[in-house]
C-alpha atoms as a PDB file:
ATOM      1  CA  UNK A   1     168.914  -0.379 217.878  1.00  0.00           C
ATOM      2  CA  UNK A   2     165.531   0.239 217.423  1.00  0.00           C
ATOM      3  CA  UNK A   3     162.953   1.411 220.546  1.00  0.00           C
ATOM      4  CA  UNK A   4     159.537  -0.310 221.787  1.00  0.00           C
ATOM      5  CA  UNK A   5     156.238   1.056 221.946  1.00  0.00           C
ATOM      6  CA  UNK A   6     155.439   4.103 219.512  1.00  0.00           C
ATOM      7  CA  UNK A   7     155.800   3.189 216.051  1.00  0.00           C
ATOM      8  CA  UNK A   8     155.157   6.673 214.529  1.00  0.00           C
ATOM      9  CA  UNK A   9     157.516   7.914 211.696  1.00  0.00           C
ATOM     10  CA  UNK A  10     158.265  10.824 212.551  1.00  0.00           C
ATOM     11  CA  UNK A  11     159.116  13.318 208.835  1.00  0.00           C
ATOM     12  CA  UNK A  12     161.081  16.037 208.598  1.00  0.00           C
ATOM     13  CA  UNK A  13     160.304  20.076 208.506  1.00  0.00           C
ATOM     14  CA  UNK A  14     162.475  22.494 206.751  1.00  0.00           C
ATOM     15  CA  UNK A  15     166.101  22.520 208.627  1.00  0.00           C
ATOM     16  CA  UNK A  16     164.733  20.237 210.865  1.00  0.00           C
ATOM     17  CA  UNK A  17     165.813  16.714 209.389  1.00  0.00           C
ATOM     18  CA  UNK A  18     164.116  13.944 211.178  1.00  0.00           C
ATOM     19  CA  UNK A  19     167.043  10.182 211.363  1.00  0.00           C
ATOM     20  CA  UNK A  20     165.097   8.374 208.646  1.00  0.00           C
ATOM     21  CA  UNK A  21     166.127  11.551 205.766  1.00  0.00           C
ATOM     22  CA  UNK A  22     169.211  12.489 207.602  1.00  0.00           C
ATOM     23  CA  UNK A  23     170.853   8.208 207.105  1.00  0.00           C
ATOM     24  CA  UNK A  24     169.078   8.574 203.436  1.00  0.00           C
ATOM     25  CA  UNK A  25     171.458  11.464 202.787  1.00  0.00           C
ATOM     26  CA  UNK A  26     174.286  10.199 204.865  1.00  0.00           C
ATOM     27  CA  UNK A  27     174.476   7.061 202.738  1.00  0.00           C
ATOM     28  CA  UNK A  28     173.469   8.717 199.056  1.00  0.00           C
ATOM     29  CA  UNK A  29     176.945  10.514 199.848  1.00  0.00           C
ATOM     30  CA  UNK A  30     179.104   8.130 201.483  1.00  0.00           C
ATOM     31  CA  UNK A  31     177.878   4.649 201.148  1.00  0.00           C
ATOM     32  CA  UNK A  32     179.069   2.103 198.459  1.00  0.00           C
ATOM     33  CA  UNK A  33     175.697   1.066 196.640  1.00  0.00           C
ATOM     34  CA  UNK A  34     173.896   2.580 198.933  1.00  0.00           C
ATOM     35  CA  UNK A  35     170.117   2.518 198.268  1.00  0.00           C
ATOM     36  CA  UNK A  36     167.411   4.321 199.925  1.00  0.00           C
ATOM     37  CA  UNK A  37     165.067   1.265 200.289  1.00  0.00           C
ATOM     38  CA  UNK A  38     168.188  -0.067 202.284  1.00  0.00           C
ATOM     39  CA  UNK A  39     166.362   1.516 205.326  1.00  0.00           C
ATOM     40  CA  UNK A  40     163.009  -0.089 204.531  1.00  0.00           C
ATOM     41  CA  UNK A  41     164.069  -3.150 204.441  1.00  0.00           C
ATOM     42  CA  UNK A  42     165.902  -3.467 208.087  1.00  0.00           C
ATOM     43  CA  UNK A  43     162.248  -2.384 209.090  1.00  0.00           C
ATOM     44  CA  UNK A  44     161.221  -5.641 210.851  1.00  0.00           C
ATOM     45  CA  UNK A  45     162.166  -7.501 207.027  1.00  0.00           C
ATOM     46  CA  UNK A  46     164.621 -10.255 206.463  1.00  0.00           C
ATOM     47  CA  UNK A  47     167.656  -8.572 204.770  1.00  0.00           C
ATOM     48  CA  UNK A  48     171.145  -9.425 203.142  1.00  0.00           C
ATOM     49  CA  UNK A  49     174.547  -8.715 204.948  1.00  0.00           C
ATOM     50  CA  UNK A  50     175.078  -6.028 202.221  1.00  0.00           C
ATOM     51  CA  UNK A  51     172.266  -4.209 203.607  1.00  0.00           C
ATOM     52  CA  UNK A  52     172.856  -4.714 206.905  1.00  0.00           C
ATOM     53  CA  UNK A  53     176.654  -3.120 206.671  1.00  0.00           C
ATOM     54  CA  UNK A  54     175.197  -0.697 204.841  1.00  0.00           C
ATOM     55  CA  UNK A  55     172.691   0.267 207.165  1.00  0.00           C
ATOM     56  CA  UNK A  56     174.977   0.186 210.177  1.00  0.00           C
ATOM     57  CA  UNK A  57     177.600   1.971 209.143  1.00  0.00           C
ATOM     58  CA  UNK A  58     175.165   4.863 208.192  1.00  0.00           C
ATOM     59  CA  UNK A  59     173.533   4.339 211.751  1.00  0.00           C
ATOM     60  CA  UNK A  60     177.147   4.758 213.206  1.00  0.00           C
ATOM     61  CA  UNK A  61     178.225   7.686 211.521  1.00  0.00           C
ATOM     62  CA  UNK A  62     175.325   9.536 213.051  1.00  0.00           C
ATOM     63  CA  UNK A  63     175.915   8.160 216.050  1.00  0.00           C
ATOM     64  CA  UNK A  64     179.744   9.576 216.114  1.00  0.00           C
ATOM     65  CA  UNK A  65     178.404  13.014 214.852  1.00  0.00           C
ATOM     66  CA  UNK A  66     175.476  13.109 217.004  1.00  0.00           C
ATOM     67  CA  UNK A  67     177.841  11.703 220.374  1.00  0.00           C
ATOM     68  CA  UNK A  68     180.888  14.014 218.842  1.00  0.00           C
ATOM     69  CA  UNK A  69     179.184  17.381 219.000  1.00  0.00           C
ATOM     70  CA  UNK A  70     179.695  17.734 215.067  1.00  0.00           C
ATOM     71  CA  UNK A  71     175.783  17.816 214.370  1.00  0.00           C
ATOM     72  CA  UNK A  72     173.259  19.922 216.568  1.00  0.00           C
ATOM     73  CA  UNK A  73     170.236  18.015 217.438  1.00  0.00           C
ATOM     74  CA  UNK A  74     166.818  19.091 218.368  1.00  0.00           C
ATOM     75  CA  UNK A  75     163.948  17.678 220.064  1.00  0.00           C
ATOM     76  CA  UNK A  76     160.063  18.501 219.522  1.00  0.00           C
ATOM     77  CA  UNK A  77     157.781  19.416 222.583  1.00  0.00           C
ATOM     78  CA  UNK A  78     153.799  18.615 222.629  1.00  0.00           C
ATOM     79  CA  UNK A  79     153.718  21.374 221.306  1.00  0.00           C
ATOM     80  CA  UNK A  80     155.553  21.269 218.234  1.00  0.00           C
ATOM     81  CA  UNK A  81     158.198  23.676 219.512  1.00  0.00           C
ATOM     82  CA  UNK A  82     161.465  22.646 218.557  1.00  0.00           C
ATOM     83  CA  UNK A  83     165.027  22.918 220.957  1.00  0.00           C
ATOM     84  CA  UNK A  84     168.144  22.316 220.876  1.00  0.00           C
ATOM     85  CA  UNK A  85     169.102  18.708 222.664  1.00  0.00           C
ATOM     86  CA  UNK A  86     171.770  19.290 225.448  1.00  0.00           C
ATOM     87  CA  UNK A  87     175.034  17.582 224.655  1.00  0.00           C
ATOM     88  CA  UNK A  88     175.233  15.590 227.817  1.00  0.00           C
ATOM     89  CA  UNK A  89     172.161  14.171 226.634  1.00  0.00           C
ATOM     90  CA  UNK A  90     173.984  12.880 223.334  1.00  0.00           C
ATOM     91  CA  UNK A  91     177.378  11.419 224.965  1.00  0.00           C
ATOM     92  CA  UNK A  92     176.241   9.228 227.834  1.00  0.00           C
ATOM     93  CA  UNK A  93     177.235   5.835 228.013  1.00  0.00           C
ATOM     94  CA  UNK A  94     173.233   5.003 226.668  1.00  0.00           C
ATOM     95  CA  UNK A  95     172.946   7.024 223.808  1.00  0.00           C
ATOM     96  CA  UNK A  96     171.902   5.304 221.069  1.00  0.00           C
ATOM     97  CA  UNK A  97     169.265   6.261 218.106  1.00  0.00           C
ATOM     98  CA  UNK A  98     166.373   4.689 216.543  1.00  0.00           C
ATOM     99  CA  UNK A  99     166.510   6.173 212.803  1.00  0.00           C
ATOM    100  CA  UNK A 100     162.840   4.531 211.986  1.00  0.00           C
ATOM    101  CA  UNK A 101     161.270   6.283 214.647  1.00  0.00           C
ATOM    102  CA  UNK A 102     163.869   9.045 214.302  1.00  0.00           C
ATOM    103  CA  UNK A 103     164.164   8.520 218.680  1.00  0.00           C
ATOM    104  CA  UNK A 104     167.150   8.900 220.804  1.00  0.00           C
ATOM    105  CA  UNK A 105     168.186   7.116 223.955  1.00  0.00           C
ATOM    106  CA  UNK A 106     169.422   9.571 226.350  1.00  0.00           C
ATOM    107  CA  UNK A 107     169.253   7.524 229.719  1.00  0.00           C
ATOM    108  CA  UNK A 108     168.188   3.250 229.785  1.00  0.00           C
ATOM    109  CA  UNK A 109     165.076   2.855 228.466  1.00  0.00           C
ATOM    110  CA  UNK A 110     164.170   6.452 228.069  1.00  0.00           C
ATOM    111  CA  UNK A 111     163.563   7.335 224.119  1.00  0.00           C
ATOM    112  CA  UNK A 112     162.713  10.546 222.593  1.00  0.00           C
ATOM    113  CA  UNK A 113     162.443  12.266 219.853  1.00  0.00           C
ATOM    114  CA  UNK A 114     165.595  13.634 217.486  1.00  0.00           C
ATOM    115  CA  UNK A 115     166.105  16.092 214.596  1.00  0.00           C
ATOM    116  CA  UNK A 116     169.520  17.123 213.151  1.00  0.00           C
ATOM    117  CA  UNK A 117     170.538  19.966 211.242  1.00  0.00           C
ATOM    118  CA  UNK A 118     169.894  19.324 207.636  1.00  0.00           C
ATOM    119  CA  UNK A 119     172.332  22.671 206.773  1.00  0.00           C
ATOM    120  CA  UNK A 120     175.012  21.233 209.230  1.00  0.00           C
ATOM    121  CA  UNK A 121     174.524  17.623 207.932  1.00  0.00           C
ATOM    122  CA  UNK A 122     175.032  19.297 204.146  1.00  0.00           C
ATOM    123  CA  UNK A 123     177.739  21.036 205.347  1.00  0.00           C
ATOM    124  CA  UNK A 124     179.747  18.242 207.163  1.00  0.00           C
ATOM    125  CA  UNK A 125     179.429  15.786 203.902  1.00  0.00           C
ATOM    126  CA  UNK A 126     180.641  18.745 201.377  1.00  0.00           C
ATOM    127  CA  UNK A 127     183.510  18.710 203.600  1.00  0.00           C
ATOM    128  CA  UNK A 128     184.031  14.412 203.428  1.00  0.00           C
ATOM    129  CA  UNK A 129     183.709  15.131 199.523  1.00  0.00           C
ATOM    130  CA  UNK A 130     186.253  17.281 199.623  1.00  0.00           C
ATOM    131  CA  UNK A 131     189.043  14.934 201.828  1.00  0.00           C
ATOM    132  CA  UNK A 132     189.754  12.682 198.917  1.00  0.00           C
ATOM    133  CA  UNK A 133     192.571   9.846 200.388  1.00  0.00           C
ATOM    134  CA  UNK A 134     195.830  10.962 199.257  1.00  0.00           C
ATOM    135  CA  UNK A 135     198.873   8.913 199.569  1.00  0.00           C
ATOM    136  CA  UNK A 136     200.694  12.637 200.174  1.00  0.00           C
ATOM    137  CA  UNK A 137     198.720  12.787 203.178  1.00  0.00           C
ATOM    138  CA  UNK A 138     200.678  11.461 205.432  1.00  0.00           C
ATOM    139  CA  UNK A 139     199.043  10.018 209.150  1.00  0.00           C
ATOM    140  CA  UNK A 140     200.331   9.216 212.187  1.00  0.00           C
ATOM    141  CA  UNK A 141     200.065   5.791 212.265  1.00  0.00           C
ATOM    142  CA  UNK A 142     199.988   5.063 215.847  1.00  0.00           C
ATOM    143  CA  UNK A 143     196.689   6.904 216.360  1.00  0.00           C
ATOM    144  CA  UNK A 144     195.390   4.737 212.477  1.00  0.00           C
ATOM    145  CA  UNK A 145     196.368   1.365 214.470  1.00  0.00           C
ATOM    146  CA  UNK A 146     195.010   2.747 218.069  1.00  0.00           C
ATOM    147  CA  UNK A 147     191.939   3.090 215.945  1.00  0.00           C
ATOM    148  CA  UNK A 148     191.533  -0.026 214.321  1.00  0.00           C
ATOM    149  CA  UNK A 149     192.557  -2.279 216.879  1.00  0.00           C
ATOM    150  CA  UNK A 150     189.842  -0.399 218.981  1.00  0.00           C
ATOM    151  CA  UNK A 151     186.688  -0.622 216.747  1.00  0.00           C
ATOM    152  CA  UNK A 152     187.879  -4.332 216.297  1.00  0.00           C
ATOM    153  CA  UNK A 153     187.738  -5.033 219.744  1.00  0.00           C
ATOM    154  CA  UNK A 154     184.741  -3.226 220.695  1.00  0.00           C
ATOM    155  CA  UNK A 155     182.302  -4.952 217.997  1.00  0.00           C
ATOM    156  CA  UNK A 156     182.833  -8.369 216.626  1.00  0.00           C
ATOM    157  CA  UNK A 157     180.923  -7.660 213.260  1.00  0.00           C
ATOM    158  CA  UNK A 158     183.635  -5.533 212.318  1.00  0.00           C
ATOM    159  CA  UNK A 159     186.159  -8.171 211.938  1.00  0.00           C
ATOM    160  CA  UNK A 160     185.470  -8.600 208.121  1.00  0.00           C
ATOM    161  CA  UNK A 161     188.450  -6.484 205.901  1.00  0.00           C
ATOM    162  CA  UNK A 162     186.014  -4.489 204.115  1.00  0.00           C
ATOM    163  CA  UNK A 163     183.792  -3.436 207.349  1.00  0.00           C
ATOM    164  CA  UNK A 164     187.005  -2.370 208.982  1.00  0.00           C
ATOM    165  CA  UNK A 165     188.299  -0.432 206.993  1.00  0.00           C
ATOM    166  CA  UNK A 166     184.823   1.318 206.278  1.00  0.00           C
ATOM    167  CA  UNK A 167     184.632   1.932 210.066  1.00  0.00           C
ATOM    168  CA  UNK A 168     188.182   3.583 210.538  1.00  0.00           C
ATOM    169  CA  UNK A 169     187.708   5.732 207.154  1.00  0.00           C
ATOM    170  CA  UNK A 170     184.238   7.199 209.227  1.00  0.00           C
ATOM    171  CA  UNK A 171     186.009   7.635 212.537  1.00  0.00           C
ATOM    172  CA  UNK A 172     188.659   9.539 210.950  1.00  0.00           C
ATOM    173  CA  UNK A 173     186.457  11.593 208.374  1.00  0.00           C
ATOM    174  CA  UNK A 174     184.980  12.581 211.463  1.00  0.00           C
ATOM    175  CA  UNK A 175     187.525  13.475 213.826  1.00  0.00           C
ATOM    176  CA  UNK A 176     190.331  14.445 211.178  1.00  0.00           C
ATOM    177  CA  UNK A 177     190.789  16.261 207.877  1.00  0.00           C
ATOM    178  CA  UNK A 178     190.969  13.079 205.592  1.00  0.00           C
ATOM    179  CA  UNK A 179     190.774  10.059 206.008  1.00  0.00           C
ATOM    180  CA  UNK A 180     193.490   6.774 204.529  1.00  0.00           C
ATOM    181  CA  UNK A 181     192.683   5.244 201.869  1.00  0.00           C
ATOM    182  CA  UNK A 182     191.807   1.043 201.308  1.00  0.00           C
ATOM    183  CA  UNK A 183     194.976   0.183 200.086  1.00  0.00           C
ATOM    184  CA  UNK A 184     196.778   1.600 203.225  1.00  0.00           C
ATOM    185  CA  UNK A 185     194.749  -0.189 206.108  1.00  0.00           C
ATOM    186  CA  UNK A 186     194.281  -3.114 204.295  1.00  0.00           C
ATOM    187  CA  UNK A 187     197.545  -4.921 205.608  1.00  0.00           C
ATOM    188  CA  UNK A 188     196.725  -3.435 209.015  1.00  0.00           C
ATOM    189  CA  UNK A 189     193.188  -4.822 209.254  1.00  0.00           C
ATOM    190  CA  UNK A 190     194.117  -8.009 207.674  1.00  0.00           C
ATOM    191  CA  UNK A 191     196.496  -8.761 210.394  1.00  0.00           C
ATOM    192  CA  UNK A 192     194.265  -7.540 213.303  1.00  0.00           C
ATOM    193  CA  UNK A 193     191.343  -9.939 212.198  1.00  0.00           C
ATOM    194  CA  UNK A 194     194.111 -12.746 211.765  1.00  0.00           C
ATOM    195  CA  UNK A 195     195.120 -12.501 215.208  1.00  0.00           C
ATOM    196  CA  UNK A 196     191.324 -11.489 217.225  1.00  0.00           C
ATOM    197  CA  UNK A 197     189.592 -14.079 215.238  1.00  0.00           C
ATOM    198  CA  UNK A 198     186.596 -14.609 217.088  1.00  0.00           C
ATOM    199  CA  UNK A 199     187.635 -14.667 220.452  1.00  0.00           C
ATOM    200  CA  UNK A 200     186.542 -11.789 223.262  1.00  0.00           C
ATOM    201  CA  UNK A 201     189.497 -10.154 224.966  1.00  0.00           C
ATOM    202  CA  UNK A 202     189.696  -9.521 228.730  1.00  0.00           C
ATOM    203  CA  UNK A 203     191.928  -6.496 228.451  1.00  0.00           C
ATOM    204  CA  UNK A 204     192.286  -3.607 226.394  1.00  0.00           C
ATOM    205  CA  UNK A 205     195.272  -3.590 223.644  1.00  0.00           C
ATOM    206  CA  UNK A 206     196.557  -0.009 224.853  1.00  0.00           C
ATOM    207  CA  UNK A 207     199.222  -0.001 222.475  1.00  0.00           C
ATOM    208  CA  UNK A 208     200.160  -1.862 218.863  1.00  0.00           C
ATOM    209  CA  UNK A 209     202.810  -1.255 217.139  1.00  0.00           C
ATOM    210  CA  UNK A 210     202.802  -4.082 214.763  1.00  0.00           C
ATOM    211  CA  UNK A 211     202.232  -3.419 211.171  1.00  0.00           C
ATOM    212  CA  UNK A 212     202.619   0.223 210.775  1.00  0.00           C
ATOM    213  CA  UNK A 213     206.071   0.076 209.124  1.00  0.00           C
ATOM    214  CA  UNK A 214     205.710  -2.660 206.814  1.00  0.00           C
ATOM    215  CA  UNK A 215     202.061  -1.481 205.726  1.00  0.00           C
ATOM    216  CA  UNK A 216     203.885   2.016 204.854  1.00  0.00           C
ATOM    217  CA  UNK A 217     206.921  -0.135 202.751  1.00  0.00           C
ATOM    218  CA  UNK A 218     204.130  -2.255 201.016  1.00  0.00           C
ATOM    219  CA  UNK A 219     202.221   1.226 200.068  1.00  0.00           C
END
């Protein structure tokens, strides 16, 4: 998403990590061939789907942190005093961020300016380093199907295998201690693209239970 008007950069000041450094060290430590000119070129540049899925899955992991209470966020007055952003501000049905312009959308239309936590940020991605996928790690595989079919339904782009399964590793680094590993949602994603395809669903799929046992056997 990225906001009209201003077009100032905003940079970053001690603790206070402005988007554009924060998704530079988000992807460094989580991304697949990430690159830090990856940002530059979704600037307004023509760019390769690579780059694009590269970019956006950065921009959503903030976005789940940010929306999840997991990162504190800050704003800057005209003053140059900083403050901590209320949550409500972060988790209403508009939030969205501009990491260029390092803005937030915390009502339609209405952008501001966003810092996170640098020590926090640190903190959280020691911790993904850390979660390693285990096949001892065992999941409950109801909430791992919940969870894909969701993110599948809610964004078309995401029906590719390898964006799926990059998108329910992040929602589970963030909301649980590990996360499972390729080999285990790849039967599982496989068959949810098979069936969604490209069409738009008029209801919700509240609950799937396909899969789950013969994705475990085939483990």
């Amino acid at each position: 998403m990225t906001s009209g008007g201003d077009n100032r950069r905003l940079r970053s000041y001690g603790d206070y990590l402005c988007l554009g450094d924060a998704a530079s060290l988000v992807g460094t430590r989580i991304v697949d061939r990430w690159k830090d000119s990856d940002l530059d070129a979704t600037d307004g540049a023509e760019i390769t789907d690579a780059t694009r899925d590269r970019v956006e899955r950065v921009r959503k992991h903030l976005i789940r942190l940010l929306s999840g209470g997991v990162l504190q966020a800050f704003g800057q007055d005209h003053e140059g005093a900083f403050h901590e952003i209320e949550r409500r501000r972060l988790s209403n049905p508009d939030f969205d961020i501009d990491i260029h312009r390092s803005l937030f959308q915390w009502a339609r239309d209405d952008w501001a300016s966003i810092y996170v936590s640098k020590s926090e940020l640190n903190r959280h991605l020691d911790e993904i380093s850390n979660r390693q996928p285990r096949k001892s790690i065992k999941y409950d595989w109801q909430k791992v199907t919940s969870m894909a079919w969701k993110l599948a339904l809610e964004d078309q782009q995401l029906r590719e295998t390898t964006r799926l399964i990059g998108a329910v590793q992040d929602a589970f680094i963030v909301s649980y201690d590990g996360k499972p590993d390729d080999k285990e949602l790849r039967g599982l994603v496989n068959e949810i693209i098979d069936f969604l395809g490209d069409r738009t669903l008029s209801r919700e799929v509240s609950s799937v239970e396909t899969s789950s046992d013969s994705l475990r056997d085939s483990v």
